[in-house]
C-alpha atoms as a PDB file:
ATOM      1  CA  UNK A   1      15.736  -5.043 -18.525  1.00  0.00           C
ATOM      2  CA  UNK A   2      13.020  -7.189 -16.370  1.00  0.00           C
ATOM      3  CA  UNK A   3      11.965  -6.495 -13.313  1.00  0.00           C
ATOM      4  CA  UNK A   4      14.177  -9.713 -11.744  1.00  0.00           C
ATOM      5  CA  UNK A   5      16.910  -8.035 -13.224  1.00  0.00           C
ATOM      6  CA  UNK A   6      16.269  -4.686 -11.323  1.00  0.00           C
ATOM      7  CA  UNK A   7      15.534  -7.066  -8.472  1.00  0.00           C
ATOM      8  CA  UNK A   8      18.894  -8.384  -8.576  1.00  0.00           C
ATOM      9  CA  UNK A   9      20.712  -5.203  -9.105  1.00  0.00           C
ATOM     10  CA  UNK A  10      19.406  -3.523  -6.707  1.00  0.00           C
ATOM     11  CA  UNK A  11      19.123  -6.539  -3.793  1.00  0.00           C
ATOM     12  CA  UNK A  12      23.038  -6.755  -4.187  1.00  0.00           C
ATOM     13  CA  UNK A  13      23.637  -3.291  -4.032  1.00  0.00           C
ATOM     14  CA  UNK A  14      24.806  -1.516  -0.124  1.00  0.00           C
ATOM     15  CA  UNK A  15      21.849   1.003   0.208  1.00  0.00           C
ATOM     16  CA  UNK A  16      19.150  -1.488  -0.439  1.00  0.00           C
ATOM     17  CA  UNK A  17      20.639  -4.252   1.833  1.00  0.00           C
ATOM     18  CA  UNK A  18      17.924  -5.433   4.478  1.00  0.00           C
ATOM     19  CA  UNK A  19      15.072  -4.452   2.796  1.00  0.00           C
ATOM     20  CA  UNK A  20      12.405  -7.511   2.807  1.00  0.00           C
ATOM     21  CA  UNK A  21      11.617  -9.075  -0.370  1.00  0.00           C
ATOM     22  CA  UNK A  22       8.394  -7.099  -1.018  1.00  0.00           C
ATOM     23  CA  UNK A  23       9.919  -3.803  -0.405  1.00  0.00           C
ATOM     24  CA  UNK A  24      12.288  -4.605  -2.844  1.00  0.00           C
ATOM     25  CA  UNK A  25       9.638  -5.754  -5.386  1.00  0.00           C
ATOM     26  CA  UNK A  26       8.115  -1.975  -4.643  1.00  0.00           C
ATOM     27  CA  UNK A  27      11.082  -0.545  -6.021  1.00  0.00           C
ATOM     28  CA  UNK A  28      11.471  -2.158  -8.490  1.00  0.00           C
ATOM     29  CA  UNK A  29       7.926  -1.123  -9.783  1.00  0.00           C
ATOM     30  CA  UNK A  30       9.436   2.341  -9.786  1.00  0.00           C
ATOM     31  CA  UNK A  31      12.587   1.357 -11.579  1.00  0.00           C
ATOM     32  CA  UNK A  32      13.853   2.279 -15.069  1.00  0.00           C
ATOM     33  CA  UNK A  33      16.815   2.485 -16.967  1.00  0.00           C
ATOM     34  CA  UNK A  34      18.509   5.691 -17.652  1.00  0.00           C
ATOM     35  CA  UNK A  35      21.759   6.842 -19.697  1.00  0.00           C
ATOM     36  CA  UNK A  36      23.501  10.390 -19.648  1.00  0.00           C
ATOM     37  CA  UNK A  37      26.141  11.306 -22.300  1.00  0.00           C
ATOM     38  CA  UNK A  38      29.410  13.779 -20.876  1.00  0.00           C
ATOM     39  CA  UNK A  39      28.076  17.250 -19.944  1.00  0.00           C
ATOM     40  CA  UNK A  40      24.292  15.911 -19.957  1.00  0.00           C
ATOM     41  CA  UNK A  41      22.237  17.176 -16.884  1.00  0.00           C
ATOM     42  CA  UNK A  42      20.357  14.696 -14.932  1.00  0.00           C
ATOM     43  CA  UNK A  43      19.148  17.783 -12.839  1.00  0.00           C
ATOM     44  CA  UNK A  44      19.140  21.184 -12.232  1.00  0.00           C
ATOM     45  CA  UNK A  45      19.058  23.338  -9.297  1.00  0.00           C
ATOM     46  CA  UNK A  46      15.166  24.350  -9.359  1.00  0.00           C
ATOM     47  CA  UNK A  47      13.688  21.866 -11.033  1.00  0.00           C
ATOM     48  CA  UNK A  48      10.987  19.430  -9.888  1.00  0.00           C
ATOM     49  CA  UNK A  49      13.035  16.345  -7.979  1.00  0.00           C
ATOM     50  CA  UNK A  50      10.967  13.140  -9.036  1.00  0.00           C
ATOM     51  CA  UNK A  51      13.763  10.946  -9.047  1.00  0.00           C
ATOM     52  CA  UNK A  52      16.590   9.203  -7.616  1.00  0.00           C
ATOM     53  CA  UNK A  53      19.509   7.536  -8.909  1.00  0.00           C
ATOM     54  CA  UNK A  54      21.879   4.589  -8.099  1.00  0.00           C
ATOM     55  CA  UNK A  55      24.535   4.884 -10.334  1.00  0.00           C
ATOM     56  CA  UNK A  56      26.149   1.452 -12.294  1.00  0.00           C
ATOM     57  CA  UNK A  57      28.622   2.981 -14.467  1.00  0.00           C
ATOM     58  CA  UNK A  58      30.363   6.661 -14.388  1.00  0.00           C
ATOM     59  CA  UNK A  59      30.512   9.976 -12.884  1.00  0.00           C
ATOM     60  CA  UNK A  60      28.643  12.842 -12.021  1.00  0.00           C
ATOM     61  CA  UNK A  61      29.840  15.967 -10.501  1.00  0.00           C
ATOM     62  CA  UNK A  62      27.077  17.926  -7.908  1.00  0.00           C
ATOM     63  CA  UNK A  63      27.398  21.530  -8.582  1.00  0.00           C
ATOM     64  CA  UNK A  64      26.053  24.768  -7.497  1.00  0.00           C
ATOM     65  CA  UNK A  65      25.906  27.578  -9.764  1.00  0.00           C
ATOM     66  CA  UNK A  66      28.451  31.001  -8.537  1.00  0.00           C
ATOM     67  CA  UNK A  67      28.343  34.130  -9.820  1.00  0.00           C
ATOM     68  CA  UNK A  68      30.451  35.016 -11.790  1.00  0.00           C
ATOM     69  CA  UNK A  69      32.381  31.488 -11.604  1.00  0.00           C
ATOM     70  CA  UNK A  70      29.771  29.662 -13.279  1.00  0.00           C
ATOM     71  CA  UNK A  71      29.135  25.667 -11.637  1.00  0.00           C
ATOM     72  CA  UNK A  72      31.193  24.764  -9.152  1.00  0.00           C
ATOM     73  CA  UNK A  73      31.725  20.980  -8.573  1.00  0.00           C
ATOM     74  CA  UNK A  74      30.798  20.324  -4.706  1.00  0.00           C
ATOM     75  CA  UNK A  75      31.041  16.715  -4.717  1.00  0.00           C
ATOM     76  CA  UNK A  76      31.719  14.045  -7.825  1.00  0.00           C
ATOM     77  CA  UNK A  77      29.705  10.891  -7.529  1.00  0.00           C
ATOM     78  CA  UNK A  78      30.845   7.404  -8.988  1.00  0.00           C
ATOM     79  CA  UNK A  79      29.271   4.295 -10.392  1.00  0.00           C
ATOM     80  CA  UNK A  80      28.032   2.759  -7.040  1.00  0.00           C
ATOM     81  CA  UNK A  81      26.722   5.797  -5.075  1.00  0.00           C
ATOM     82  CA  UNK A  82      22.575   6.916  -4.979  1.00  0.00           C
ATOM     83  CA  UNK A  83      21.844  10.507  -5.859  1.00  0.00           C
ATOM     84  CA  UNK A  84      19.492  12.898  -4.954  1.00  0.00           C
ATOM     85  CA  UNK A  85      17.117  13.273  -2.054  1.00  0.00           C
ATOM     86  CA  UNK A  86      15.155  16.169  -2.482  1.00  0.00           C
ATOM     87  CA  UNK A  87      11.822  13.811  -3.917  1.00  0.00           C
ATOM     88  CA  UNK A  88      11.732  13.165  -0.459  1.00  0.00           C
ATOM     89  CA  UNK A  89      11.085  16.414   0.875  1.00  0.00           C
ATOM     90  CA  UNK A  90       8.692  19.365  -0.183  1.00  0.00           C
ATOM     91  CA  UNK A  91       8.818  21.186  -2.096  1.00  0.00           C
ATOM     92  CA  UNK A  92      10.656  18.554  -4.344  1.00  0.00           C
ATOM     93  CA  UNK A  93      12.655  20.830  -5.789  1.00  0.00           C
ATOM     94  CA  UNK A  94      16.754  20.522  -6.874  1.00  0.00           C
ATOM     95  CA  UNK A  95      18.967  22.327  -4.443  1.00  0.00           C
ATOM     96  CA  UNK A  96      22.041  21.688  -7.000  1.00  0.00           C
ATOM     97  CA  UNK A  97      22.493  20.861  -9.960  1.00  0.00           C
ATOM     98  CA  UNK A  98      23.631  16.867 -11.245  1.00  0.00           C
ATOM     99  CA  UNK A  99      26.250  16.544 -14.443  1.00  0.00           C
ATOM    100  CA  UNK A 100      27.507  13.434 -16.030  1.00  0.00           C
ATOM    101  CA  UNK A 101      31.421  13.935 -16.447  1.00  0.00           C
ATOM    102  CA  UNK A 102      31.739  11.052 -18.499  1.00  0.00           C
ATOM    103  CA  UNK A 103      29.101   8.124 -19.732  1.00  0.00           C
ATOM    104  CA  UNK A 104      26.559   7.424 -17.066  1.00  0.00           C
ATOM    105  CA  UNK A 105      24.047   4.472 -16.908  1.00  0.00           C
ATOM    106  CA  UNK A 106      21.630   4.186 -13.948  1.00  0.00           C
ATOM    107  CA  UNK A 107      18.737   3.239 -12.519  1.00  0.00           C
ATOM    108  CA  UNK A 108      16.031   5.940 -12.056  1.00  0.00           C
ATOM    109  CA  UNK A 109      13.435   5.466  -9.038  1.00  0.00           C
ATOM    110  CA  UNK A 110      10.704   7.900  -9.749  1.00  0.00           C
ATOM    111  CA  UNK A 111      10.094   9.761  -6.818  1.00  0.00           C
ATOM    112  CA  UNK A 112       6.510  10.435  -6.860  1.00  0.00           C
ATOM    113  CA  UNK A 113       5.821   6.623  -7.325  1.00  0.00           C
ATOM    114  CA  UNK A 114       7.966   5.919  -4.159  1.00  0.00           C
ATOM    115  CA  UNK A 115       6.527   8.589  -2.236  1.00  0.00           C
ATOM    116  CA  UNK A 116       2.942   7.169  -2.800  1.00  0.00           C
ATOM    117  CA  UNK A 117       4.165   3.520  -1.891  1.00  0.00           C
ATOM    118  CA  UNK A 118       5.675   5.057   1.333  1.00  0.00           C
ATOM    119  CA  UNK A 119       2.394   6.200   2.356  1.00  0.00           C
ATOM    120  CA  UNK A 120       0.980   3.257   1.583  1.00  0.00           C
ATOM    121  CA  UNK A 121       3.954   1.203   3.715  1.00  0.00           C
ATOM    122  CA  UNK A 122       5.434   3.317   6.320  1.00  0.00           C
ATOM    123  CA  UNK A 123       8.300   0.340   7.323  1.00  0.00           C
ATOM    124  CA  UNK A 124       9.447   1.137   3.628  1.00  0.00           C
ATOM    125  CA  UNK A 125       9.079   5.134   4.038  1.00  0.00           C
ATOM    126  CA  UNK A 126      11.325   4.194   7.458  1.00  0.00           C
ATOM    127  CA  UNK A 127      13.998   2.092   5.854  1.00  0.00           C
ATOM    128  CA  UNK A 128      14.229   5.037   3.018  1.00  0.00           C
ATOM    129  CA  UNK A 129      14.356   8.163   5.217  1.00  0.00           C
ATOM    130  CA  UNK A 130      17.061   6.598   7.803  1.00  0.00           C
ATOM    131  CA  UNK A 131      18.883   5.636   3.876  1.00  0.00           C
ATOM    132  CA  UNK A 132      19.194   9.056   2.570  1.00  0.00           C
ATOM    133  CA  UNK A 133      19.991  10.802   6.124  1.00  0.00           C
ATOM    134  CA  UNK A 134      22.757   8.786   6.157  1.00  0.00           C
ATOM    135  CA  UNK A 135      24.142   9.970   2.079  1.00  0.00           C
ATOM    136  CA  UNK A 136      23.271  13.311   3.596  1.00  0.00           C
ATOM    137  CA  UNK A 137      24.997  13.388   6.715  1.00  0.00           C
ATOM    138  CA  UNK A 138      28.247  11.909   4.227  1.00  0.00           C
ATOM    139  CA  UNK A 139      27.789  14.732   1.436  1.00  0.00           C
ATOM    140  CA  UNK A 140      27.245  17.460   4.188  1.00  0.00           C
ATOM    141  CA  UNK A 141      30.589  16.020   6.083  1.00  0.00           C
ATOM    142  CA  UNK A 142      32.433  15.643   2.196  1.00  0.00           C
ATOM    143  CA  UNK A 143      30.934  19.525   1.252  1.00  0.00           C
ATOM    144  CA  UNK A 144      32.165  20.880   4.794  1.00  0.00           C
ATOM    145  CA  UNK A 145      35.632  19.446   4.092  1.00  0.00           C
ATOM    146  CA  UNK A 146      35.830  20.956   0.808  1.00  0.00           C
ATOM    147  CA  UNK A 147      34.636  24.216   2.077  1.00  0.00           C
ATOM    148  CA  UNK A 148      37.533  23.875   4.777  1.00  0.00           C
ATOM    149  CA  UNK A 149      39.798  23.289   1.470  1.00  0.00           C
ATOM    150  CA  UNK A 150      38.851  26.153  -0.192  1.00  0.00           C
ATOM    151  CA  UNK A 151      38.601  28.722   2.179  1.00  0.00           C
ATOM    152  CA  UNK A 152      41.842  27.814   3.723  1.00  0.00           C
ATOM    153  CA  UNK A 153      43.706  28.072   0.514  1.00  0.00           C
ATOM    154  CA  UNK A 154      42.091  31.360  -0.407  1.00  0.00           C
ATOM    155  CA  UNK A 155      43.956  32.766   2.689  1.00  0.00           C
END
């Protein structure tokens, strides 16, 4: 895909609205194009976070590994959403793990790209932080509520 096209995908998408033209432009020089079949990780709990995604097309379920219970789906994540914020903060490390539940295609921003254009343009590193604390502050609230769920019905 070109660069315009990344442009345009990601100029019309919700999480990237506002953002000037050449802060757009910067992301897209850390775009690509990524695909994940069913059951395919696109992380794991541990593992160096150099990405994020914005998801076009399918499903991933946010897990966290139980004893005994194996994963256990905290969240699911559709065609639409961004995931992962953890190539934001050090140590850059996974906190959960990331599994396609069906065909996923999406654009990967490599992390350690952005973070040296954020240094380079802190109104970018800004608009990006106050982004993902916002899709925090929502998964925290979502996780809370399904804690709330499961606890309660384990009584």
């Amino acid at each position: 895909m070109s660069t315009s096209g990344f442009e345009q995908i990601l100029g019309r998408h919700p999480f990237f609205a506002d953002l000037d033209p050449a802060q757009l432009a910067t992301l897209v020089g850390c775009a690509r194009n990524v695909r994940f079949e069913p059951g395919e990780y696109l992380f794991r709990e541990g593992e160096a976070a150099d990405c994020f995604y914005m998801l076009r097309f399918g499903r991933v379920a946010v897990e966290i590994a139980t004893p005994g219970a194996g994963g256990v789906t905290l969240e699911t994540v559709d065609a639409g959403d961004v995931l992962g914020w953890s190539w934001l903060f050090p140590p850059y490390k996974w906190h959960f793990d990331a599994r396609a539940t069906s065909l996923v295609r999406a654009l990967a921003l490599d992390g350690v790209c952005l973070r040296g254009k954020c240094g380079q343009d802190a109104p970018l590193g800004l608009a990006l932080m106050t982004r993902f604390a916002r899709v925090a502050i929502q998964r925290l609230e979502a996780t809370q509520i399904q804690l709330l769920d499961l606890y309660t019905a384990g009584r």
